[in-house]
N, C-alpha and C. Protein backbone atom coordinates (compact mmCIF):
# COMPACT_ATOMS: atom_id res chain seq x y z
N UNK A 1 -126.13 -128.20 40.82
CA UNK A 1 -125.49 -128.00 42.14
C UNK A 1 -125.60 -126.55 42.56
N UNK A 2 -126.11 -126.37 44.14
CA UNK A 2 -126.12 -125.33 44.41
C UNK A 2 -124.50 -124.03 44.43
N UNK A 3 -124.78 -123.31 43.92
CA UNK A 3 -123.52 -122.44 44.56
C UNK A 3 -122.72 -122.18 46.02
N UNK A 4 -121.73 -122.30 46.14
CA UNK A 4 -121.15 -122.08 47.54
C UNK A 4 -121.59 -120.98 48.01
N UNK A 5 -122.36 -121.11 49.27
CA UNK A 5 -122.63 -119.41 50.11
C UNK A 5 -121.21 -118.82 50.48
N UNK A 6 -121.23 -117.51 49.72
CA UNK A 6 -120.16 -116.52 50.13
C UNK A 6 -120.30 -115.28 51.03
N UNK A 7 -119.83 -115.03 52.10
CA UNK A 7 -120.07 -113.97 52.78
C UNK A 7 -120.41 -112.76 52.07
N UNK A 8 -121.76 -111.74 52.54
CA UNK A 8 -121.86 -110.82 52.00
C UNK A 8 -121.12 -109.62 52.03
N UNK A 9 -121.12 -108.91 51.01
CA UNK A 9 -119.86 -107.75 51.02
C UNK A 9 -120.62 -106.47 51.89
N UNK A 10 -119.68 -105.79 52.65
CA UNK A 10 -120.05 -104.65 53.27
C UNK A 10 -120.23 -103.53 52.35
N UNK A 11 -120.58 -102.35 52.65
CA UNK A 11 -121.17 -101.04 52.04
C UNK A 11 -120.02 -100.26 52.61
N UNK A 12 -119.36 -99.01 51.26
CA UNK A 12 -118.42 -98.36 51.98
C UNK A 12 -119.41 -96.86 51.97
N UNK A 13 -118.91 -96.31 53.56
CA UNK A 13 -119.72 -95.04 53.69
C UNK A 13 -118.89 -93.84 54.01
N UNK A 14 -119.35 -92.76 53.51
CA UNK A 14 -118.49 -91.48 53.81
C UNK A 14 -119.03 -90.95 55.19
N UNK A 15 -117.77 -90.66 56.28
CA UNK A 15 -118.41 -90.06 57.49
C UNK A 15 -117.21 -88.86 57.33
N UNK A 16 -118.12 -87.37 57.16
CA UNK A 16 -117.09 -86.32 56.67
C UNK A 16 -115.75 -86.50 55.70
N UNK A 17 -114.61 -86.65 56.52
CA UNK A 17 -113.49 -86.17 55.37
C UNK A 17 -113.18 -87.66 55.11
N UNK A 18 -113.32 -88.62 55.76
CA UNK A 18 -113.09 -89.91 55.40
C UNK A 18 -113.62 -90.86 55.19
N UNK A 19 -113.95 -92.39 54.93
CA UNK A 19 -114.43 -93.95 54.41
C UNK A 19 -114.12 -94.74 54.87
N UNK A 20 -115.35 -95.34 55.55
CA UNK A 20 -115.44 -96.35 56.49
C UNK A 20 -116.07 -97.91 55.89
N UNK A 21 -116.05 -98.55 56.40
CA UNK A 21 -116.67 -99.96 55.33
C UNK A 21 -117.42 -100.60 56.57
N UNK A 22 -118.95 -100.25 56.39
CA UNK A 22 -119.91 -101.01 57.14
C UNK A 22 -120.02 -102.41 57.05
N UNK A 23 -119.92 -103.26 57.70
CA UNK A 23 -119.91 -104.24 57.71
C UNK A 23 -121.85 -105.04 57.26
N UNK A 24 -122.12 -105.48 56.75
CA UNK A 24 -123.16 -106.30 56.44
C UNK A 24 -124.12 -106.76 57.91
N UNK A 25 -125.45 -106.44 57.01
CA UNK A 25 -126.07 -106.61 59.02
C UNK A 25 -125.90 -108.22 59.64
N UNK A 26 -125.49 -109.46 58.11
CA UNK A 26 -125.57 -110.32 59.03
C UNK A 26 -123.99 -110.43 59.50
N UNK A 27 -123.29 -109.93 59.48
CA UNK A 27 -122.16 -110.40 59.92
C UNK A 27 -121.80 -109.26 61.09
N UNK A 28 -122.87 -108.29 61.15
CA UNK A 28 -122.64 -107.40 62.78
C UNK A 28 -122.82 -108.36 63.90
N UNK A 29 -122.12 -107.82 64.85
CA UNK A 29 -122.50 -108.44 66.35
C UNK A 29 -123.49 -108.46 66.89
N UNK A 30 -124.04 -109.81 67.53
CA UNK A 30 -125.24 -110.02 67.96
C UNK A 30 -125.40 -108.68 69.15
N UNK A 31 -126.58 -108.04 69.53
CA UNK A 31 -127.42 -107.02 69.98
C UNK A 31 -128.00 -107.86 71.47
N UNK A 32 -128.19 -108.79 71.65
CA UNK A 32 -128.58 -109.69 73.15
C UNK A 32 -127.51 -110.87 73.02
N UNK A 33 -127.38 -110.96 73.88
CA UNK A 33 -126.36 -112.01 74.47
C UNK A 33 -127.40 -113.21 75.75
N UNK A 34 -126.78 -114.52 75.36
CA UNK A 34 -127.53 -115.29 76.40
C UNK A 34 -127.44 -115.15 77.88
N UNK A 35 -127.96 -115.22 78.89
CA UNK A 35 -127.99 -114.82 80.20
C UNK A 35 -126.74 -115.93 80.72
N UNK A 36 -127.11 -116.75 80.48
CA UNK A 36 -125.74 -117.83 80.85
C UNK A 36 -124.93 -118.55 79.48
N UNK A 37 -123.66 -118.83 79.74
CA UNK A 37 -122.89 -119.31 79.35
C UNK A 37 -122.62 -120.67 78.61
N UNK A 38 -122.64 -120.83 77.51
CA UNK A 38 -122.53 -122.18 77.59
C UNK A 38 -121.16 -123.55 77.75
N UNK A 39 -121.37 -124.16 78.51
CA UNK A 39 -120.48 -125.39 79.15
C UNK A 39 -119.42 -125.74 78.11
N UNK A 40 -118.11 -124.97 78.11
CA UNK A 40 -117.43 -125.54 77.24
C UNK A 40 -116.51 -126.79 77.57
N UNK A 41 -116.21 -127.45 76.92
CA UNK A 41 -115.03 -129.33 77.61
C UNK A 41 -114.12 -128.80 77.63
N UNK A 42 -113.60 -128.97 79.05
CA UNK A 42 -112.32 -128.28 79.09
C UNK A 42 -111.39 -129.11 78.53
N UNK A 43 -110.00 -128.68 77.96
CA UNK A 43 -109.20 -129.12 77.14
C UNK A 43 -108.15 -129.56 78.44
N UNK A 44 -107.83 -131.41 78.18
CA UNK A 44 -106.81 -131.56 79.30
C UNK A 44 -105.49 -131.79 78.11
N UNK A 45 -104.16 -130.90 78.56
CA UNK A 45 -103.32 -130.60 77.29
C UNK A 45 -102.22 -132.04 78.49
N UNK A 46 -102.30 -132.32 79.20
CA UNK A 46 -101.74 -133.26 79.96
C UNK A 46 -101.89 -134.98 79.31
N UNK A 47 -100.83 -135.20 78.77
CA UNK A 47 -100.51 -136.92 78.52
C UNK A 47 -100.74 -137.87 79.72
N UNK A 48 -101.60 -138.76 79.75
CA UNK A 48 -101.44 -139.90 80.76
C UNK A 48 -100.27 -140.93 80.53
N UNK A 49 -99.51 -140.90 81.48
CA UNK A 49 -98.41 -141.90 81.12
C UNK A 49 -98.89 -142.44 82.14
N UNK A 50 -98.31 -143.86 81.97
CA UNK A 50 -98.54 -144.92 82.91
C UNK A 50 -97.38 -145.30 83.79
N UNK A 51 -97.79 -145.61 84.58
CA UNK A 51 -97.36 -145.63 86.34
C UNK A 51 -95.59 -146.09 86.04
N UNK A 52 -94.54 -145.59 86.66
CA UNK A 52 -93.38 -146.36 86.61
C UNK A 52 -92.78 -146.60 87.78
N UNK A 53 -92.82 -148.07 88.36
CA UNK A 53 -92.61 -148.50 89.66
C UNK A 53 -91.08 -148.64 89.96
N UNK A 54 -90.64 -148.30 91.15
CA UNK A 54 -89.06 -148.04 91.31
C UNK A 54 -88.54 -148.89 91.72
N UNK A 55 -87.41 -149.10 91.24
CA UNK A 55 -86.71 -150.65 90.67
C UNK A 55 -86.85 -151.00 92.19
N UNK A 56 -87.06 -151.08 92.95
CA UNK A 56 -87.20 -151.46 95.18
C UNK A 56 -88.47 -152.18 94.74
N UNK A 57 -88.94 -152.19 94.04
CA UNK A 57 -90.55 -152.74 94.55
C UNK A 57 -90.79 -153.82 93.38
N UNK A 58 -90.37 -154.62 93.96
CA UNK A 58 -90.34 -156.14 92.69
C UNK A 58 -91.39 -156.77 94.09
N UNK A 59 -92.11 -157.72 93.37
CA UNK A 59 -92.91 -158.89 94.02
C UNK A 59 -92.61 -159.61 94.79
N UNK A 60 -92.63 -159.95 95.86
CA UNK A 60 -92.14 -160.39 96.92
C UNK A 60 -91.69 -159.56 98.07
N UNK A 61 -91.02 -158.59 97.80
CA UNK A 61 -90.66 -157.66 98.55
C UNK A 61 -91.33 -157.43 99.66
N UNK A 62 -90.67 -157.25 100.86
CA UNK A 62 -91.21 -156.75 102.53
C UNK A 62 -91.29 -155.53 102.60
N UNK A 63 -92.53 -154.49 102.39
CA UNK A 63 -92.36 -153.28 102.46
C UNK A 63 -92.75 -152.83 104.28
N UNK A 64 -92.61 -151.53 104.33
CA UNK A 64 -92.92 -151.09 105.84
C UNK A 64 -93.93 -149.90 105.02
N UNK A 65 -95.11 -150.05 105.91
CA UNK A 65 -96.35 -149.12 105.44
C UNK A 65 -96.40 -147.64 106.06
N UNK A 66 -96.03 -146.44 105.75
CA UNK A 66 -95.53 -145.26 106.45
C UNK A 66 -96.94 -144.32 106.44
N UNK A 67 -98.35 -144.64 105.99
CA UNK A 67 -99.98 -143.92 106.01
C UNK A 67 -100.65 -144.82 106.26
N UNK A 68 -101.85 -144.35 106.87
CA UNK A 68 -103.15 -145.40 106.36
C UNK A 68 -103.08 -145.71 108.17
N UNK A 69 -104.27 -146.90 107.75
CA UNK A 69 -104.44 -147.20 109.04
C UNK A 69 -103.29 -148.44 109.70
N UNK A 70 -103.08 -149.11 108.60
CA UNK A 70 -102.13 -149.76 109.02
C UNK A 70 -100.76 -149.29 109.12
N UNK A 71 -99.83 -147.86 109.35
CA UNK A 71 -99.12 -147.53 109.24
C UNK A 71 -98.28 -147.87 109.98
N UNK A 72 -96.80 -148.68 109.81
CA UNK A 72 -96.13 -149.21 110.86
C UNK A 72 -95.73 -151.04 110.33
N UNK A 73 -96.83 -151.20 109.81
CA UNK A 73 -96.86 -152.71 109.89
C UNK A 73 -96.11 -153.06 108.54
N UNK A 74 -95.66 -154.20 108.15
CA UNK A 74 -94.63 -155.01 107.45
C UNK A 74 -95.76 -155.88 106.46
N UNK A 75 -95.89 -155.33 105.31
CA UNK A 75 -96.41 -156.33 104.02
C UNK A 75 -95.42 -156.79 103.12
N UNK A 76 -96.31 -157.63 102.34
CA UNK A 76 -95.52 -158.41 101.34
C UNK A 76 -96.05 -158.37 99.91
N UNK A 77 -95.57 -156.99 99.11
CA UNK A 77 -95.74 -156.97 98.08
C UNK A 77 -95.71 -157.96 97.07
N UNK A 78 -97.58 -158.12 96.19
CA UNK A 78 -97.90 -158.94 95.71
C UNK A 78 -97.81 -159.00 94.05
N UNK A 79 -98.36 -157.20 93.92
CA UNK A 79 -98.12 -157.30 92.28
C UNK A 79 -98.17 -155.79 92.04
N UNK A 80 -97.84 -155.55 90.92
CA UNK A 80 -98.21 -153.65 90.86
C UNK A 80 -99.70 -153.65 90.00
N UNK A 81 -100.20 -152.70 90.49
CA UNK A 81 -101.59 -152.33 89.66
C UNK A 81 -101.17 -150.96 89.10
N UNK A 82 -102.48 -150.72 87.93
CA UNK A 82 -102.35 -149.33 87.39
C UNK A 82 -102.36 -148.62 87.97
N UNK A 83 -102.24 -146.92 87.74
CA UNK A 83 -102.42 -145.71 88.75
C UNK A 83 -101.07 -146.12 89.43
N UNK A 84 -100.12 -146.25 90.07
CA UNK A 84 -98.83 -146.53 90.69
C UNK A 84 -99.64 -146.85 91.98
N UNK A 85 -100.52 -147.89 91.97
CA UNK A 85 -100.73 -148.66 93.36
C UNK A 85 -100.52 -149.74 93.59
N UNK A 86 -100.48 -150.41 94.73
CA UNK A 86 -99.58 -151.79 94.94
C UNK A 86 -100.70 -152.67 95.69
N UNK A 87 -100.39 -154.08 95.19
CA UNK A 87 -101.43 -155.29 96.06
C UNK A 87 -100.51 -155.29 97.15
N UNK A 88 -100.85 -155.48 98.16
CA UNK A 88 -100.23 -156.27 99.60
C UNK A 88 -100.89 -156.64 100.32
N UNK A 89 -100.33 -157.68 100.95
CA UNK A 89 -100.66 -158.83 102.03
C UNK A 89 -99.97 -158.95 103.55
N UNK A 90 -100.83 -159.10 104.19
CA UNK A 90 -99.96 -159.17 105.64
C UNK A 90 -98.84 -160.00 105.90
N UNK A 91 -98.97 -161.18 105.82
CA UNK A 91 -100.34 -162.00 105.84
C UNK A 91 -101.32 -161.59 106.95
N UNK A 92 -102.44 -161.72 106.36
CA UNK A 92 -103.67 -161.46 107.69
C UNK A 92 -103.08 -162.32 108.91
N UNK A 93 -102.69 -163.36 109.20
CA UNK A 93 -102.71 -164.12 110.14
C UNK A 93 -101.77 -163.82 110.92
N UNK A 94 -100.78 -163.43 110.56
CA UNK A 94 -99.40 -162.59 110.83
C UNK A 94 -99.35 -161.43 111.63
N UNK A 95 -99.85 -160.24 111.14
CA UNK A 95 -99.88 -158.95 111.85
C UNK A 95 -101.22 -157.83 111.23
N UNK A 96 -102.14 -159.02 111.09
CA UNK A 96 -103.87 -158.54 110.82
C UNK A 96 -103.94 -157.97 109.29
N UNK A 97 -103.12 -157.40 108.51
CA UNK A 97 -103.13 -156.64 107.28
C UNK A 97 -103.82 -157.57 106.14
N UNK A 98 -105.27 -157.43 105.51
CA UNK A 98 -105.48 -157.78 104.76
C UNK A 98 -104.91 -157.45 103.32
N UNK A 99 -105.38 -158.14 102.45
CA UNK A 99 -105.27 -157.66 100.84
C UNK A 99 -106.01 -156.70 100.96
N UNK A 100 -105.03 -155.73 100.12
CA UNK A 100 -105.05 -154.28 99.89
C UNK A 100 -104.80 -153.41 99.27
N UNK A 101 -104.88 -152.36 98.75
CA UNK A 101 -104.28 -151.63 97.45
C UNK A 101 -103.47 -150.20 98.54
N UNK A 102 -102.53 -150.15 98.35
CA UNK A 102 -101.49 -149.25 99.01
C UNK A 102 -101.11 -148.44 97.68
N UNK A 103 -100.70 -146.88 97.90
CA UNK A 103 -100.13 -145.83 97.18
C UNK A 103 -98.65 -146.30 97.77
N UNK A 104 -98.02 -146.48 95.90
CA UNK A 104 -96.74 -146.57 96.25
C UNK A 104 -95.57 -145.73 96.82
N UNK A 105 -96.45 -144.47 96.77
CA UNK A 105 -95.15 -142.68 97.36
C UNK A 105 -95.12 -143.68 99.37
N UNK A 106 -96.08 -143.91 99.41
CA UNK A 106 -95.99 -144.13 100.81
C UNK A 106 -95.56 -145.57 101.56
N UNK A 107 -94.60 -145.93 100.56
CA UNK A 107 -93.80 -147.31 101.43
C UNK A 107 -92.59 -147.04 101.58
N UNK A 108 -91.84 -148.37 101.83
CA UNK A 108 -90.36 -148.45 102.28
C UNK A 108 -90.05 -149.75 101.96
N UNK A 109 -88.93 -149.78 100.57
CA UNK A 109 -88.91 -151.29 100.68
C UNK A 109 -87.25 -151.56 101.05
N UNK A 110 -87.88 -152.30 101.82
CA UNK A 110 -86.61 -153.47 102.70
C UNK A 110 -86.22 -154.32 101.90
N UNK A 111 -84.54 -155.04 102.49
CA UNK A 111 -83.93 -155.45 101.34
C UNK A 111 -84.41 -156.89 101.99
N UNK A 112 -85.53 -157.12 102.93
CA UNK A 112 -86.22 -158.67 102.86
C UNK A 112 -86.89 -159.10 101.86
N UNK A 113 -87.13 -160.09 101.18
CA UNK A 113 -87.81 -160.83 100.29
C UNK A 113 -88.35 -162.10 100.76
N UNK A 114 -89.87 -162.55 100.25
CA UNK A 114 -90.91 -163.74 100.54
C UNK A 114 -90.58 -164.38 99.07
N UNK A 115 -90.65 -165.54 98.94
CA UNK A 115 -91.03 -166.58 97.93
C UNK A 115 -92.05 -166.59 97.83
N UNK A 116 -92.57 -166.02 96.34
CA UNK A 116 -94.28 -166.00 96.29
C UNK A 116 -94.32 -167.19 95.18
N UNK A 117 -93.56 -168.46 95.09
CA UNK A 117 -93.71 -169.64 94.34
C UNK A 117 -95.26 -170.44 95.10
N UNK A 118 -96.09 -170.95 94.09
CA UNK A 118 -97.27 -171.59 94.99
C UNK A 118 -98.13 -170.58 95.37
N UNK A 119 -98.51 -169.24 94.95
CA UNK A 119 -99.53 -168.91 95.42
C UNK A 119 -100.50 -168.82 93.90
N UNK A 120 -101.85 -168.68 93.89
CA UNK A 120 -102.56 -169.08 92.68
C UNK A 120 -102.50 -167.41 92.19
N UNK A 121 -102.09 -167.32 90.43
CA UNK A 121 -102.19 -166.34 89.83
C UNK A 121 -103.04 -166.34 89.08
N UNK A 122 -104.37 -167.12 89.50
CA UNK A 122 -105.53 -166.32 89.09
C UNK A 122 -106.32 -165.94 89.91
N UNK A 123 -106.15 -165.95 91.50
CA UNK A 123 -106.49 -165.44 92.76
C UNK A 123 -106.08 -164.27 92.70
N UNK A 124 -104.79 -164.16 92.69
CA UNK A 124 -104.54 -162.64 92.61
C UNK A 124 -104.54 -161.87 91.60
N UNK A 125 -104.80 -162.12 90.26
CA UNK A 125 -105.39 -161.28 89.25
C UNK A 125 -106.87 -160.87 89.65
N UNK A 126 -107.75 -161.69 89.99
CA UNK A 126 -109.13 -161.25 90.78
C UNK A 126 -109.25 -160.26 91.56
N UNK A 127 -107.79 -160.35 92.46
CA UNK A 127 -108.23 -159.22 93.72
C UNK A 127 -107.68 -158.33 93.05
N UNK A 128 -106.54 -158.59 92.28
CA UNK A 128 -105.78 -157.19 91.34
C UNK A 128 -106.88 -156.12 90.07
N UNK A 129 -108.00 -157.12 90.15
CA UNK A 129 -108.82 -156.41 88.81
C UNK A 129 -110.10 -155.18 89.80
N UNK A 130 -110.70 -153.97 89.04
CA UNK A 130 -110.87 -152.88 88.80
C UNK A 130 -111.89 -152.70 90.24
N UNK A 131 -112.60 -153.68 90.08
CA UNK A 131 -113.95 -153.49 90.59
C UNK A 131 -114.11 -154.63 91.89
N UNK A 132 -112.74 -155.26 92.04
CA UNK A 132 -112.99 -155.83 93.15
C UNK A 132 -112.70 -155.11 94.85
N UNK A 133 -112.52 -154.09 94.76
CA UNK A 133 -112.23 -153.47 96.11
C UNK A 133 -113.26 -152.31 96.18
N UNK A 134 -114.77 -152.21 95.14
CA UNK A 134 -115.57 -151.45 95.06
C UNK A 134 -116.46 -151.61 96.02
N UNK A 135 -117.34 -150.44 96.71
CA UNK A 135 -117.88 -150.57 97.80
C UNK A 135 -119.42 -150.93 97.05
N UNK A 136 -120.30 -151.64 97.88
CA UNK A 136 -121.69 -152.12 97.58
C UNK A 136 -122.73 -150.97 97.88
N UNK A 137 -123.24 -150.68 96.94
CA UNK A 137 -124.20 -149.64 96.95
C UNK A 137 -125.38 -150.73 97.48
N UNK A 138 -125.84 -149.69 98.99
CA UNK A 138 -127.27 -150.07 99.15
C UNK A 138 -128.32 -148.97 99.15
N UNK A 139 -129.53 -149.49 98.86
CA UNK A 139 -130.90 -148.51 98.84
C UNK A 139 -130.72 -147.71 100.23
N UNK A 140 -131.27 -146.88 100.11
CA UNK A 140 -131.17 -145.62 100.87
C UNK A 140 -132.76 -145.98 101.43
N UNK A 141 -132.80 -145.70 103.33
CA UNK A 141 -134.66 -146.08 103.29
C UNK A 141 -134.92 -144.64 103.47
N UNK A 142 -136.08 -144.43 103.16
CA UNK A 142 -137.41 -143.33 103.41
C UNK A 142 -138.09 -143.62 103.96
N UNK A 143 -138.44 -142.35 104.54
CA UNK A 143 -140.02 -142.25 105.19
C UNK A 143 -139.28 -142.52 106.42
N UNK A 144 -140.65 -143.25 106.97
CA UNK A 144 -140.60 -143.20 108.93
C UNK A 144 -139.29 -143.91 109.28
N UNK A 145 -139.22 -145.27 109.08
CA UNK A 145 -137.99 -146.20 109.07
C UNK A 145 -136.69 -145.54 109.16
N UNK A 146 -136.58 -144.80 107.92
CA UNK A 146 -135.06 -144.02 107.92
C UNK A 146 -134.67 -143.02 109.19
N UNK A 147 -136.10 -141.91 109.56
CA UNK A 147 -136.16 -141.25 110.54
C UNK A 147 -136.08 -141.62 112.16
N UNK A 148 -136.52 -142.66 111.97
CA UNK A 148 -136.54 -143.37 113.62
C UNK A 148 -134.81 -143.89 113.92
N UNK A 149 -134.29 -144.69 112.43
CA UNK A 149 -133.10 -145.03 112.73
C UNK A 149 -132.03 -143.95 112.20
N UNK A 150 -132.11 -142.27 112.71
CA UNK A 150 -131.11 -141.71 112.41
C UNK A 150 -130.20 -141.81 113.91
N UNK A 151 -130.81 -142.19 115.11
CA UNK A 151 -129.62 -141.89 115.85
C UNK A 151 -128.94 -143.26 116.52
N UNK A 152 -129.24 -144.30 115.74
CA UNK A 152 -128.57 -145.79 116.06
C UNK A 152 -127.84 -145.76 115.40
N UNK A 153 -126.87 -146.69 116.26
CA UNK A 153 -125.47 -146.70 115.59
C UNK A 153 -125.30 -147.77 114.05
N UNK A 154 -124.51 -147.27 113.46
CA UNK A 154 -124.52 -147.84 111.87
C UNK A 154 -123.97 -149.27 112.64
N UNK A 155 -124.56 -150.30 111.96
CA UNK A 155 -123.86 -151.21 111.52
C UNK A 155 -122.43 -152.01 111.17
N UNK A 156 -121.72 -152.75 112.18
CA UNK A 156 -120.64 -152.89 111.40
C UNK A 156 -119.99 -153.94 110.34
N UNK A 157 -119.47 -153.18 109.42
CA UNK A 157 -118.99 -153.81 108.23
C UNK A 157 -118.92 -155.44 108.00
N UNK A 158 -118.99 -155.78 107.31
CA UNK A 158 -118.87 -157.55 107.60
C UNK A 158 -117.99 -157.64 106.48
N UNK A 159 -116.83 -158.20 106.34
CA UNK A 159 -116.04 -158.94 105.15
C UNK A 159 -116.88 -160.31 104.71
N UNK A 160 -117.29 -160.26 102.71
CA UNK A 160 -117.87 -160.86 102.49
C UNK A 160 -116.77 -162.33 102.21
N UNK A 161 -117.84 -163.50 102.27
CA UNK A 161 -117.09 -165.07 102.08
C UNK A 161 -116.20 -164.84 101.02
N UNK A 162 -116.77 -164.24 100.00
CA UNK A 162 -115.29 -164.19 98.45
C UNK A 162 -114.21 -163.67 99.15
N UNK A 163 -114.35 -162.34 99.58
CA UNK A 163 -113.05 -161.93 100.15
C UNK A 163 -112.04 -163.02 100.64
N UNK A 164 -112.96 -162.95 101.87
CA UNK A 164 -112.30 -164.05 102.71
C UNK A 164 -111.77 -165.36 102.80
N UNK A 165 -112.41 -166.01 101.32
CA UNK A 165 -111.91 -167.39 100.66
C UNK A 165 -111.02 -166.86 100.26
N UNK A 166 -110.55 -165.50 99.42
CA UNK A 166 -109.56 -165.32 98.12
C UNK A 166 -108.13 -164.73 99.23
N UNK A 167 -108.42 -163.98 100.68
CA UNK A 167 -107.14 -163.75 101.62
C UNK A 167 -106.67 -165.52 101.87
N UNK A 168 -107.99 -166.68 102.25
CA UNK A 168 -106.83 -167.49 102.82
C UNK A 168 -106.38 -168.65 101.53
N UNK A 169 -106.76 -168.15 100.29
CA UNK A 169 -105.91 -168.84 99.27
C UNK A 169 -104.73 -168.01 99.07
N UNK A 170 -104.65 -167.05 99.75
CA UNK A 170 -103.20 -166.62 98.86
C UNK A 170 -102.32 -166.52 100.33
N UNK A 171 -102.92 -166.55 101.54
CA UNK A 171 -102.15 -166.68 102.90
C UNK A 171 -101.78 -168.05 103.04
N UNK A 172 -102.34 -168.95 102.40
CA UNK A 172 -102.19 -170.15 102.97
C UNK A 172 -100.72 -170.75 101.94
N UNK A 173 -100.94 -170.46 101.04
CA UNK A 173 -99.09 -170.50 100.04
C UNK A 173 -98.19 -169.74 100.47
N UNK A 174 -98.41 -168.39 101.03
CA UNK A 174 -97.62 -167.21 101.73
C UNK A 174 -96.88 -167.83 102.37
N UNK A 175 -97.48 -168.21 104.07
CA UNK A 175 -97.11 -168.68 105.08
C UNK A 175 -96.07 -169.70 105.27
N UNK A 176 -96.55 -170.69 103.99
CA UNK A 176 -95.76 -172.25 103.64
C UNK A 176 -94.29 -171.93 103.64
N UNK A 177 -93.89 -170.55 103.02
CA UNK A 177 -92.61 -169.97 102.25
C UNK A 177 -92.13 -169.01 103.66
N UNK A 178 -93.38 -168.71 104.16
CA UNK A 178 -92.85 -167.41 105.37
C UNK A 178 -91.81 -168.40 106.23
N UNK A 179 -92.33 -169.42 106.71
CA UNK A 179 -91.97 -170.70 107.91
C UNK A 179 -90.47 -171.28 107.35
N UNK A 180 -90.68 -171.47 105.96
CA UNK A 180 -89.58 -171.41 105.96
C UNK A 180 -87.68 -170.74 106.56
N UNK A 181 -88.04 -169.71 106.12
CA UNK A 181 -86.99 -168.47 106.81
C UNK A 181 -87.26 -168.33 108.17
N UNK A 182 -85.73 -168.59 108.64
CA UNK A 182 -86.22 -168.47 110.15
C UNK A 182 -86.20 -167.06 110.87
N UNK A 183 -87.23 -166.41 111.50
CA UNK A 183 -87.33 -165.41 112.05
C UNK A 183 -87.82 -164.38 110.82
N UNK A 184 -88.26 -165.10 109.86
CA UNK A 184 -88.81 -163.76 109.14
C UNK A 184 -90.55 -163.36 109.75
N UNK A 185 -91.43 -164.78 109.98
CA UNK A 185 -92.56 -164.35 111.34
C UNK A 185 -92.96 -163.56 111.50
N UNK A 186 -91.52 -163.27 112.85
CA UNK A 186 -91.56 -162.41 113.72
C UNK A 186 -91.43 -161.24 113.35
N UNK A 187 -90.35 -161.28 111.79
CA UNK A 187 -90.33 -159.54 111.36
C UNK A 187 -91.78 -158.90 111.23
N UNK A 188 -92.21 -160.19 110.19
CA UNK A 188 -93.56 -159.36 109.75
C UNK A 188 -94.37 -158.52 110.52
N UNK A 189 -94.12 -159.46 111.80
CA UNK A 189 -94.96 -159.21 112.56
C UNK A 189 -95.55 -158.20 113.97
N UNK A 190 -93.74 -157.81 113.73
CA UNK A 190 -93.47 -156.77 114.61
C UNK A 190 -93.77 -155.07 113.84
N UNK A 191 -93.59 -154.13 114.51
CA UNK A 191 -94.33 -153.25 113.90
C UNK A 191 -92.67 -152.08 114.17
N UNK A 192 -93.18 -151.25 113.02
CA UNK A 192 -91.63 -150.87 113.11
C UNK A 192 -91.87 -149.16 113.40
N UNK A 193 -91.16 -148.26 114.33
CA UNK A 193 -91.22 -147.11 114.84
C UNK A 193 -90.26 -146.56 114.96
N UNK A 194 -89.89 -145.45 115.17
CA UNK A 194 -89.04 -144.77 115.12
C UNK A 194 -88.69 -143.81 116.85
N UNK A 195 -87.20 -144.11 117.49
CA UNK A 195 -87.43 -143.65 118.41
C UNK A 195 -86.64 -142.87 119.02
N UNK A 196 -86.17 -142.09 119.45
CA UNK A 196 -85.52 -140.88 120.20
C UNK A 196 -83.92 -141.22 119.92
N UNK A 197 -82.92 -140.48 118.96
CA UNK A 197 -82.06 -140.28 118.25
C UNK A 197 -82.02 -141.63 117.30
N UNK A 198 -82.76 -141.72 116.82
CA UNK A 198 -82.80 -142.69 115.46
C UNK A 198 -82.57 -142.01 113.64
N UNK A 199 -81.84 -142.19 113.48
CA UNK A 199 -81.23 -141.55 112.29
C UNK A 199 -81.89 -142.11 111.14
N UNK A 200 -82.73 -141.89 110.73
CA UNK A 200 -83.38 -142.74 108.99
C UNK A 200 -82.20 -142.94 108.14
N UNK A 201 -82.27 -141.80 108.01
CA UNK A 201 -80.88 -141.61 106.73
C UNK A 201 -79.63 -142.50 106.70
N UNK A 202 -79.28 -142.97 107.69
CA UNK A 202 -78.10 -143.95 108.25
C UNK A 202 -78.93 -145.41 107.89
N UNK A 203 -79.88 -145.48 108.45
CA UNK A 203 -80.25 -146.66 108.34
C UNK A 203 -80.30 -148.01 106.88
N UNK A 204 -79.87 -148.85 106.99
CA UNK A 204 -79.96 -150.19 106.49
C UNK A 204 -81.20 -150.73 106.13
N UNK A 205 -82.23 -150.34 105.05
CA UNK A 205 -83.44 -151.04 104.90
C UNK A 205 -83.09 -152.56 104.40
């Protein structure tokens, strides 16, 4: 067996009245240095804890949407997802709001509640999973084609058939339960604002 490599010992030298201990040439400091740096991983000293949803936001729940484009309008919280984001539903048919993933800092939940008995929970585990609200990468064109069509207007969006089968399986159990309650409809459906001496803070969600 080879011997363990041990650092080499320095040389002690006299400079006039005193003794200095040269250090060994391999253990002097490198003489060139690299021109750039190399990429160190930065250290994240931060714990991921996972999302904790505030006791207001149970399933079923009528929230009021306070960002986004739909801001104003009345959903019906469906399920919590990771990251502290929320499924909700308009219902589309109701006051246009598709299935959607909403940031929970930005609701309001009302002390209304939907019966979500009868809607399929493996519909909404589908729309609840990672990669279903991911956008479709298309090829990029080149050459002449791409250049001729830079100043026409893009295209608009089309909602694909899955989508749109998986909103009216879970609108169509929604609704059954909405009809029930009378005048809840119309809540959904009305859009809620705020208007010249209106007090939040007082208010009754």
């Amino acid at each position: 067996m080879s011997a363990p490599s041990e650092t080499p010992a320095g040389v002690t030298k006299k400079f006039g009245k005193g003794e200095r201990e040269v250090p060994h040439p391999s253990q002097k400091a490198k003489k060139w240095y690299p021109a750039e740096d190399d990429n160190q991983p930065k250290k994240v000293r931060k714990s991921i804890h996972p999302a904790k949803p505030r006791a207001s936001l149970q399933p079923g729940t009528v929230l009021i949407l306070l960002a986004g484009r739909f801001r104003g309008k009345r959903v019906v919280l469906l399920k919590h997802l990771p990251q502290g984001v929320l499924l909700v539903t308009g219902p589309y048919k109701v006051n246009g709001v598709p299935l959607r993933r909403v940031n929970a800092r930005y609701v309001i939940a009302t002390s209304a509640k939907v019966d979500l008995s009868g809607i399929d929970s493996q519909t909404v585990e589908k729309v609840g999973s990672e990669g279903y609200f991911a956008r479709d990468k298309k090829a990029e064109k080149k050459g002449e084609e791409a250049f001729f069509k830079q100043g026409e207007k893009p295209e608009k969006k089309k909602p694909s058939s899955t989508r749109a089968a998986d909103q009216k399986a879970v609108d169509k159990a929604l609704l059954t339960n909405i009809k029930k309650e009378p005048y809840l409809i119309n809540y959904l459906g009305s859009t809620f604002s705020l208007r010249k001496g209106d007090r939040p803070h007082e208010m009754k969600w």
